[in-house]
C-alpha atoms as a PDB file:
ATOM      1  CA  UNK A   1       0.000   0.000   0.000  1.00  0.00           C
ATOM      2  CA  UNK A   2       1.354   3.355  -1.218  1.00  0.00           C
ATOM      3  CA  UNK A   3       1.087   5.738   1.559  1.00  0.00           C
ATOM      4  CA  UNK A   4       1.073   9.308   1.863  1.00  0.00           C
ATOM      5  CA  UNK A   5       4.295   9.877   3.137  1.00  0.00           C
ATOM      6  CA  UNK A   6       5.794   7.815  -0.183  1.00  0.00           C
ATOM      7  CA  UNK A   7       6.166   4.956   2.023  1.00  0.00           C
ATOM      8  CA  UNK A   8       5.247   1.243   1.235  1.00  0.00           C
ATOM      9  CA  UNK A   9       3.136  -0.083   4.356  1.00  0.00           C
ATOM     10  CA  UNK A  10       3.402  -3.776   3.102  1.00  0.00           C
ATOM     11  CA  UNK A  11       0.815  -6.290   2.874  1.00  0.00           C
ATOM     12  CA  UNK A  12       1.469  -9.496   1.637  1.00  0.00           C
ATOM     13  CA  UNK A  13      -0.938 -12.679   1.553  1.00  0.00           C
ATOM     14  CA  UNK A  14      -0.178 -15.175   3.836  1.00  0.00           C
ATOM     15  CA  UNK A  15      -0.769 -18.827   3.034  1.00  0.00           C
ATOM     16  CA  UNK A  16      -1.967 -20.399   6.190  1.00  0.00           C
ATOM     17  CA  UNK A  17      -2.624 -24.074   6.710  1.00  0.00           C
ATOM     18  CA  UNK A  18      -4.924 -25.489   9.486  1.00  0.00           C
ATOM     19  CA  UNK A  19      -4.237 -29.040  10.715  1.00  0.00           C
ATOM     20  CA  UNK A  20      -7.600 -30.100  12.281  1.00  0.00           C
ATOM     21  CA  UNK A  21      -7.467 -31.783  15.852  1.00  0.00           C
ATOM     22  CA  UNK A  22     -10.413 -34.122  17.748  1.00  0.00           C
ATOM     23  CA  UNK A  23     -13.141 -33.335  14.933  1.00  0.00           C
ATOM     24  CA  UNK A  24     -13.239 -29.509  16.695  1.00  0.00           C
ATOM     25  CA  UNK A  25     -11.501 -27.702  13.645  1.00  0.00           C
ATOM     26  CA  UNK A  26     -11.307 -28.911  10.326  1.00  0.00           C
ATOM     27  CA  UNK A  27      -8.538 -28.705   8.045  1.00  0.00           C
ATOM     28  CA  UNK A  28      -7.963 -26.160   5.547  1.00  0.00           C
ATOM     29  CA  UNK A  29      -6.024 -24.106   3.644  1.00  0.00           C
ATOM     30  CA  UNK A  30      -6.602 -20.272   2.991  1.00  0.00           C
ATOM     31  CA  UNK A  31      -4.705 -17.234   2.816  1.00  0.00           C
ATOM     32  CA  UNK A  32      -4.383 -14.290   5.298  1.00  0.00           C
ATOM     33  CA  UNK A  33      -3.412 -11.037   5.511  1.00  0.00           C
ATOM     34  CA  UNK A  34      -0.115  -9.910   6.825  1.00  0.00           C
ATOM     35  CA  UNK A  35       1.430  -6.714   7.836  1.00  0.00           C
ATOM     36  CA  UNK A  36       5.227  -6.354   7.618  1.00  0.00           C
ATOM     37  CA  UNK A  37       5.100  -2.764   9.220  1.00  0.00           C
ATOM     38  CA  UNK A  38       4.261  -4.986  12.684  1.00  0.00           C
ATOM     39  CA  UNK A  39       4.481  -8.257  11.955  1.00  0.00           C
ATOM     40  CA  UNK A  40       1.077  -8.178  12.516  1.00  0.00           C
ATOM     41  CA  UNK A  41      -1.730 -10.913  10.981  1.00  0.00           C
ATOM     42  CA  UNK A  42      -4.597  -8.872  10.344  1.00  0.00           C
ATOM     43  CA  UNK A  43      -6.879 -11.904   9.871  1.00  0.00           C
ATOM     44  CA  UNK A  44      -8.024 -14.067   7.240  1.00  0.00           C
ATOM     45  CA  UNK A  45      -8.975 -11.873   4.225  1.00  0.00           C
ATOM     46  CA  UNK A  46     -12.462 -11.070   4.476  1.00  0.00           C
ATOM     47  CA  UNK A  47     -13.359 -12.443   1.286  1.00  0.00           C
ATOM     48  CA  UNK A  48     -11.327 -15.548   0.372  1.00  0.00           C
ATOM     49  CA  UNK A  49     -13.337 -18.294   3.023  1.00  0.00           C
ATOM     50  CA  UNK A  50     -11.098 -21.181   3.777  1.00  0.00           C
ATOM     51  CA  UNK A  51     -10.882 -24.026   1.635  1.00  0.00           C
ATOM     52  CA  UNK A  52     -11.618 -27.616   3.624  1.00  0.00           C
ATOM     53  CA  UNK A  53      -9.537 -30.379   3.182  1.00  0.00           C
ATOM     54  CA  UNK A  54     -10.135 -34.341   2.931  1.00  0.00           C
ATOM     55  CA  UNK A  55      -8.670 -35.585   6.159  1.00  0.00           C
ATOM     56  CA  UNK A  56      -7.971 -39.192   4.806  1.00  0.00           C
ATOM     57  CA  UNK A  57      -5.926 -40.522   1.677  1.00  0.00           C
ATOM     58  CA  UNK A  58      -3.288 -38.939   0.661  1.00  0.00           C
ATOM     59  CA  UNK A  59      -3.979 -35.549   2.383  1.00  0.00           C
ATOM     60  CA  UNK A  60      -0.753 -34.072   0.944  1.00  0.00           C
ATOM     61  CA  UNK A  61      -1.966 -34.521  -2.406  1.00  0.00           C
ATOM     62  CA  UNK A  62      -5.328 -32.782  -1.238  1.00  0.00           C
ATOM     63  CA  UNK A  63      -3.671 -29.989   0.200  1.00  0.00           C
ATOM     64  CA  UNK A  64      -1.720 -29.698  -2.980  1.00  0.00           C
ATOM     65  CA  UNK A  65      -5.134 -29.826  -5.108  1.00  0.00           C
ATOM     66  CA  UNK A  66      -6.792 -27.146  -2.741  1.00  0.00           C
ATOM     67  CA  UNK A  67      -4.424 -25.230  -2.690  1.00  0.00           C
ATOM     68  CA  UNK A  68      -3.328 -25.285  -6.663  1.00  0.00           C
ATOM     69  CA  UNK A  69      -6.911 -24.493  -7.181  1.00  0.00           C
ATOM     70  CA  UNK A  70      -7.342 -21.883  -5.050  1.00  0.00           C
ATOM     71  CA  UNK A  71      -4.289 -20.465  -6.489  1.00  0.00           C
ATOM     72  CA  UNK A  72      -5.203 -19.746  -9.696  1.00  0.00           C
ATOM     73  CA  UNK A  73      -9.169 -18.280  -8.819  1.00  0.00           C
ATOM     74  CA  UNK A  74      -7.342 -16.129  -6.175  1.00  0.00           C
ATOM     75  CA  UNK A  75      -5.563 -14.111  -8.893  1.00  0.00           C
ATOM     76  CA  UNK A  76      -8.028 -11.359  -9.753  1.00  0.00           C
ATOM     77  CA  UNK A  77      -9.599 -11.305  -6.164  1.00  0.00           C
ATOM     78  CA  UNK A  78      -6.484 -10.780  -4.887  1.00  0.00           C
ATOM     79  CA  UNK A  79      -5.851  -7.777  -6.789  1.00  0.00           C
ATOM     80  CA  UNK A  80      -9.052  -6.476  -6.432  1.00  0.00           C
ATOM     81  CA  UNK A  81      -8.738  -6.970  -2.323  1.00  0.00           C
ATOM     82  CA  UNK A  82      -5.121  -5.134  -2.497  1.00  0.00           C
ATOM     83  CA  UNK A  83      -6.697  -2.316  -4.683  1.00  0.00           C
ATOM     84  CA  UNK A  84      -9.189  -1.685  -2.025  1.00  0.00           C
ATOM     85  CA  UNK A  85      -6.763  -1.585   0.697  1.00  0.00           C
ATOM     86  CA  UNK A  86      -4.843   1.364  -1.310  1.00  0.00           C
ATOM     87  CA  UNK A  87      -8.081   3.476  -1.404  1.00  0.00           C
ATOM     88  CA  UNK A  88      -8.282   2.931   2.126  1.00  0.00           C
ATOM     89  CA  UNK A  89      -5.088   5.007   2.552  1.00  0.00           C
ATOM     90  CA  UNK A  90      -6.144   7.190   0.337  1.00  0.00           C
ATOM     91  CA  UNK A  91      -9.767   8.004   1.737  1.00  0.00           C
ATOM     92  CA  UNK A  92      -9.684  10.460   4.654  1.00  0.00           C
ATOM     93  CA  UNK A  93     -11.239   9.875   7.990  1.00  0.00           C
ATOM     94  CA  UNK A  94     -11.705  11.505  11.081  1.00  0.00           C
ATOM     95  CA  UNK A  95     -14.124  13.314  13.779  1.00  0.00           C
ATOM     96  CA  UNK A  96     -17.101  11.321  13.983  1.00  0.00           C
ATOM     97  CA  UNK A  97     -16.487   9.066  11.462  1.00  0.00           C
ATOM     98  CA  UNK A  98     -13.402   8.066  12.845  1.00  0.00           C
ATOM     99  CA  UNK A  99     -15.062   7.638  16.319  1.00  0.00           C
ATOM    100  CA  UNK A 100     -18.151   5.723  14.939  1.00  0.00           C
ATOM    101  CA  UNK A 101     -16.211   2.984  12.885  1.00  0.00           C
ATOM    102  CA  UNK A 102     -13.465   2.698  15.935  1.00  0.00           C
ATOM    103  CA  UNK A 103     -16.580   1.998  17.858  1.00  0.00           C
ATOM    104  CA  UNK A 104     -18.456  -0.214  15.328  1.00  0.00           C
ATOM    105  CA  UNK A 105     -15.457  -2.221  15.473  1.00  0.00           C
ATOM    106  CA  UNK A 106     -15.452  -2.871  19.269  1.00  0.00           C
ATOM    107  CA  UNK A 107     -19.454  -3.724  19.478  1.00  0.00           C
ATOM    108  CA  UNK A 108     -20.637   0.017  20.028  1.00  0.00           C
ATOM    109  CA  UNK A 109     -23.208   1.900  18.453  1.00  0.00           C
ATOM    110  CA  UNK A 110     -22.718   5.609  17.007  1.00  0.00           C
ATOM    111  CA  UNK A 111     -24.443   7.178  20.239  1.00  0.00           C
ATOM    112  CA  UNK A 112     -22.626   4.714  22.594  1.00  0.00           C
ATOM    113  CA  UNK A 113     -19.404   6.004  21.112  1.00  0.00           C
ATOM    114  CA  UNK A 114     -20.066   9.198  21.347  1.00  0.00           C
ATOM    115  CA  UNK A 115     -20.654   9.056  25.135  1.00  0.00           C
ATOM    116  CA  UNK A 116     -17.589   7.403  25.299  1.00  0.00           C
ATOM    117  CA  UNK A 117     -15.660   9.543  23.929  1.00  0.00           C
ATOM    118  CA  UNK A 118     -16.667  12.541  26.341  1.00  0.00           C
ATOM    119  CA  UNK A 119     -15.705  10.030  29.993  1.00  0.00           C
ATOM    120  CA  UNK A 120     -12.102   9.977  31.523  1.00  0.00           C
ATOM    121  CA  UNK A 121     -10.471   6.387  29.926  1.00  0.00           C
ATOM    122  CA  UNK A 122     -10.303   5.138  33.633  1.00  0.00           C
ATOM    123  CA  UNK A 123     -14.153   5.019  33.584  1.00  0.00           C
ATOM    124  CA  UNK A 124     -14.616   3.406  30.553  1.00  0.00           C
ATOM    125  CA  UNK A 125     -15.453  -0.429  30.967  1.00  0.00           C
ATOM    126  CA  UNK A 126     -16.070  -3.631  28.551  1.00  0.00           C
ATOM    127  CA  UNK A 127     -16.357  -2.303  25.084  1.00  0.00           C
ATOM    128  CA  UNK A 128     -16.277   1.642  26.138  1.00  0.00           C
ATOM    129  CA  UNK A 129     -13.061   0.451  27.558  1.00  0.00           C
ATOM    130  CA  UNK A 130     -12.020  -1.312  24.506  1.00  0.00           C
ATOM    131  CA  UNK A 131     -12.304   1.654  22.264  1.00  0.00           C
ATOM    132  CA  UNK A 132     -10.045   3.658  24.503  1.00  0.00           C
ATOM    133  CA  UNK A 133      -7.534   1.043  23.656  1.00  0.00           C
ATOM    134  CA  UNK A 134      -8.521   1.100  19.943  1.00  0.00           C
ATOM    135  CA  UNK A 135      -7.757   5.323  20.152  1.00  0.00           C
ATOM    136  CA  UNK A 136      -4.402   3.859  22.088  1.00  0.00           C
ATOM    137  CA  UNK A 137      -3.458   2.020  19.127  1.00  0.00           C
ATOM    138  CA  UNK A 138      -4.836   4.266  16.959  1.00  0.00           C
ATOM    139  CA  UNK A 139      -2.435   7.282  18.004  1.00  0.00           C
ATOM    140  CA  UNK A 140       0.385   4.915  18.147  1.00  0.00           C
ATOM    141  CA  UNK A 141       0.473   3.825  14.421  1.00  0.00           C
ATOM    142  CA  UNK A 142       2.770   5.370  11.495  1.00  0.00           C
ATOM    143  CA  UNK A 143       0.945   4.019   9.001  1.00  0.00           C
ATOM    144  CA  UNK A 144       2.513   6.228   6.708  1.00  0.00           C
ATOM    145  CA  UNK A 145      -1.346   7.583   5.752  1.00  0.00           C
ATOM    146  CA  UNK A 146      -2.219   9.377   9.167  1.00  0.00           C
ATOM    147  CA  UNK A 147      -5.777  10.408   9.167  1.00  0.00           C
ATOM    148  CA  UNK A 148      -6.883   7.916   6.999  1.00  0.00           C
ATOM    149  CA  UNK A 149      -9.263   4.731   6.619  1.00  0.00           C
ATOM    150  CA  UNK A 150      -5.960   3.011   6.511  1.00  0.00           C
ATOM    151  CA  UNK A 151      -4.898   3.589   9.888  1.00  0.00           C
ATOM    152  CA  UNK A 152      -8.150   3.411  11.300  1.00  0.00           C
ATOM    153  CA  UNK A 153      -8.448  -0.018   9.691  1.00  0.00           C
ATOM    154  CA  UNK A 154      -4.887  -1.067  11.282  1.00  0.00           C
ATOM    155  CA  UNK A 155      -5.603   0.442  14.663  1.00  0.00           C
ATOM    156  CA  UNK A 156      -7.903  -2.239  15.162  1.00  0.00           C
ATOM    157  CA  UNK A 157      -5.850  -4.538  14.016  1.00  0.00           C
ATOM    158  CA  UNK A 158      -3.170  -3.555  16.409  1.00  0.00           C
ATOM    159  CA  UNK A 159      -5.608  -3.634  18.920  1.00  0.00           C
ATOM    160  CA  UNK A 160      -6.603  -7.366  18.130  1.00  0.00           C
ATOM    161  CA  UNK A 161      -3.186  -9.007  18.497  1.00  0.00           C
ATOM    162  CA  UNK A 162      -1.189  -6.483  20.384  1.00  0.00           C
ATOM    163  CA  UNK A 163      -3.900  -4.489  22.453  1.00  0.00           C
ATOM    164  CA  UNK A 164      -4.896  -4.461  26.121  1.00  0.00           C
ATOM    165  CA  UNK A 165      -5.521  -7.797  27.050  1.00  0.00           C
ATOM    166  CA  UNK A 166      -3.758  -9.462  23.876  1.00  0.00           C
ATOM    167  CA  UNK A 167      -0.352  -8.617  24.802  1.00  0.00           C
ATOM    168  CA  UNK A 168      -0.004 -10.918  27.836  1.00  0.00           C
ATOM    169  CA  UNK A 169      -0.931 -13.942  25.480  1.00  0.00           C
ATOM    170  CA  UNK A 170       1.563 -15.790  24.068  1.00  0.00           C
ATOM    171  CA  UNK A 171       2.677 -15.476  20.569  1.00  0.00           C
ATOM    172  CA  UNK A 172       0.596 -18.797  19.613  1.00  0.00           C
ATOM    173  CA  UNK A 173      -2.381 -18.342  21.620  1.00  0.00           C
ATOM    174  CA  UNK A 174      -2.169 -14.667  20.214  1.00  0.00           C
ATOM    175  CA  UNK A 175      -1.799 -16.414  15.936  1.00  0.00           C
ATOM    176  CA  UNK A 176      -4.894 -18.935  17.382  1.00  0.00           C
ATOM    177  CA  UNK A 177      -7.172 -16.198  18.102  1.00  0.00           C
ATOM    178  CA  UNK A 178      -6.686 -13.901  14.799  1.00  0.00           C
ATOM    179  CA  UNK A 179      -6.771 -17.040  12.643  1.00  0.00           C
ATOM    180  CA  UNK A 180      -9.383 -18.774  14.314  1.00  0.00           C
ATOM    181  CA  UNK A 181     -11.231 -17.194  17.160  1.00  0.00           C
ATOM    182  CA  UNK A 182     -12.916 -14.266  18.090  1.00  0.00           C
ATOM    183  CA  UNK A 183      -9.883 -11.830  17.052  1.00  0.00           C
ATOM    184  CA  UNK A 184      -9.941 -13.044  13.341  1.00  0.00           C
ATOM    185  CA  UNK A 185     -13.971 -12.376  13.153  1.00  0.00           C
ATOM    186  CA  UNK A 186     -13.230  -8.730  14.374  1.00  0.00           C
ATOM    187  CA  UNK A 187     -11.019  -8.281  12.309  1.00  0.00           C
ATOM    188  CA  UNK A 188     -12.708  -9.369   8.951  1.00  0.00           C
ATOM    189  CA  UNK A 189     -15.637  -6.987  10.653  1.00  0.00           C
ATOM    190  CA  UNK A 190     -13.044  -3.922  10.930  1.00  0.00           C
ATOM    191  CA  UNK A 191     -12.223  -4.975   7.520  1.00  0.00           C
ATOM    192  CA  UNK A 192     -15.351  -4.611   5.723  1.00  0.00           C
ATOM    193  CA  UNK A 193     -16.393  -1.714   8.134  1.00  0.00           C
ATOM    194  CA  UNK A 194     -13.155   0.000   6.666  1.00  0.00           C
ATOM    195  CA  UNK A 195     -14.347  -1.142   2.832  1.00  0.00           C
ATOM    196  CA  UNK A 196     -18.252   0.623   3.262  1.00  0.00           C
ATOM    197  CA  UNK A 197     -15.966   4.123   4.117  1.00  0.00           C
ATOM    198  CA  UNK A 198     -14.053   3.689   0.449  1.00  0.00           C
END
């Protein structure tokens, strides 16, 4: 992503395989973002849903198939996902926009937000407390595009494997969550927040 400062925030697709365990996860193969700036997995990308794999046989061969396939229909909505991500950094945002996706993103409504916004952070609790930590992450990201749908976008990300309450995880229960918990639904939700603002 070309930023405003001439700088190259990189994003890169991530090829992620999922070994299934005790019939609770299956396997699969799909592809994630992942953002150099941080080293920071923003999720799977929103659009490209995981491809399930035959768990008997030869199941290198069917990772190999899924993934060949997936390959070569990934090619134009890859491109088409990266092109978005540049008009993100390209599309101002700020005031109450800013505050009412930041809040979207944590569970809170426009007017929730608001109130939010006007109480000292040491009142704020459960999601009014996790948007102060969004703003946190928010004023601590060179994106290279300050003001932008772009950092917006990433602040949540930030917030979603490095925020309060994600940082004492480890580093794998931390990858878990954003590829397959709660983390990586919220962040597929930031995502296509971010894409209605573009």
């Amino acid at each position: 992503v070309h930023t405003a400062k001439g700088l190259q925030d990189m994003v890169s697709p991530l090829l992620t395989l999922v070994f299934g365990y005790g019939f609770k996860i299956a396997d699969s193969a799909f592809f994630a973002d992942f953002r150099w700036f941080c080293k920071n997995q923003m999720g799977q990308v929103a659009s490209l849903v995981a491809e399930k794999v035959r768990h008997h046989r030869g199941i290198i061969e069917n990772y190999d198939a899924v993934l060949t396939n997936r390959i070569l229909e990934l090619s134009g909505e890859l491109q088409q996902h990266y092109k978005l991500m540049q008009r993100m950094a390209d599309v101002a945002l700020d005031g109450d926009k800013l505050r009412h996706y930041l809040g979207s993103c944590v569970g809170l409504s426009s007017q929730q937000a608001d109130a939010a916004f006007l109480l000292p952070r040491k009142e704020l609790k459960g999601s009014a407390g996790a948007l102060g930590d969004v703003l946190d992450c928010y004023a601590q990201d060179d994106c290279g595009a300050p003001g932008t749908v772009w950092q917006a976008y990433n602040a949540t990300t930030r917030y979603l494997t490095h925020g309060s309450g994600h940082h004492k995880s480890t580093e794998v229960t931390r990858a878990r969550n954003i590829i397959l918990g709660t983390a990586g639904k919220e962040a597929t939700k930031a995502f296509e927040l971010a894409s209605e603002l573009v």
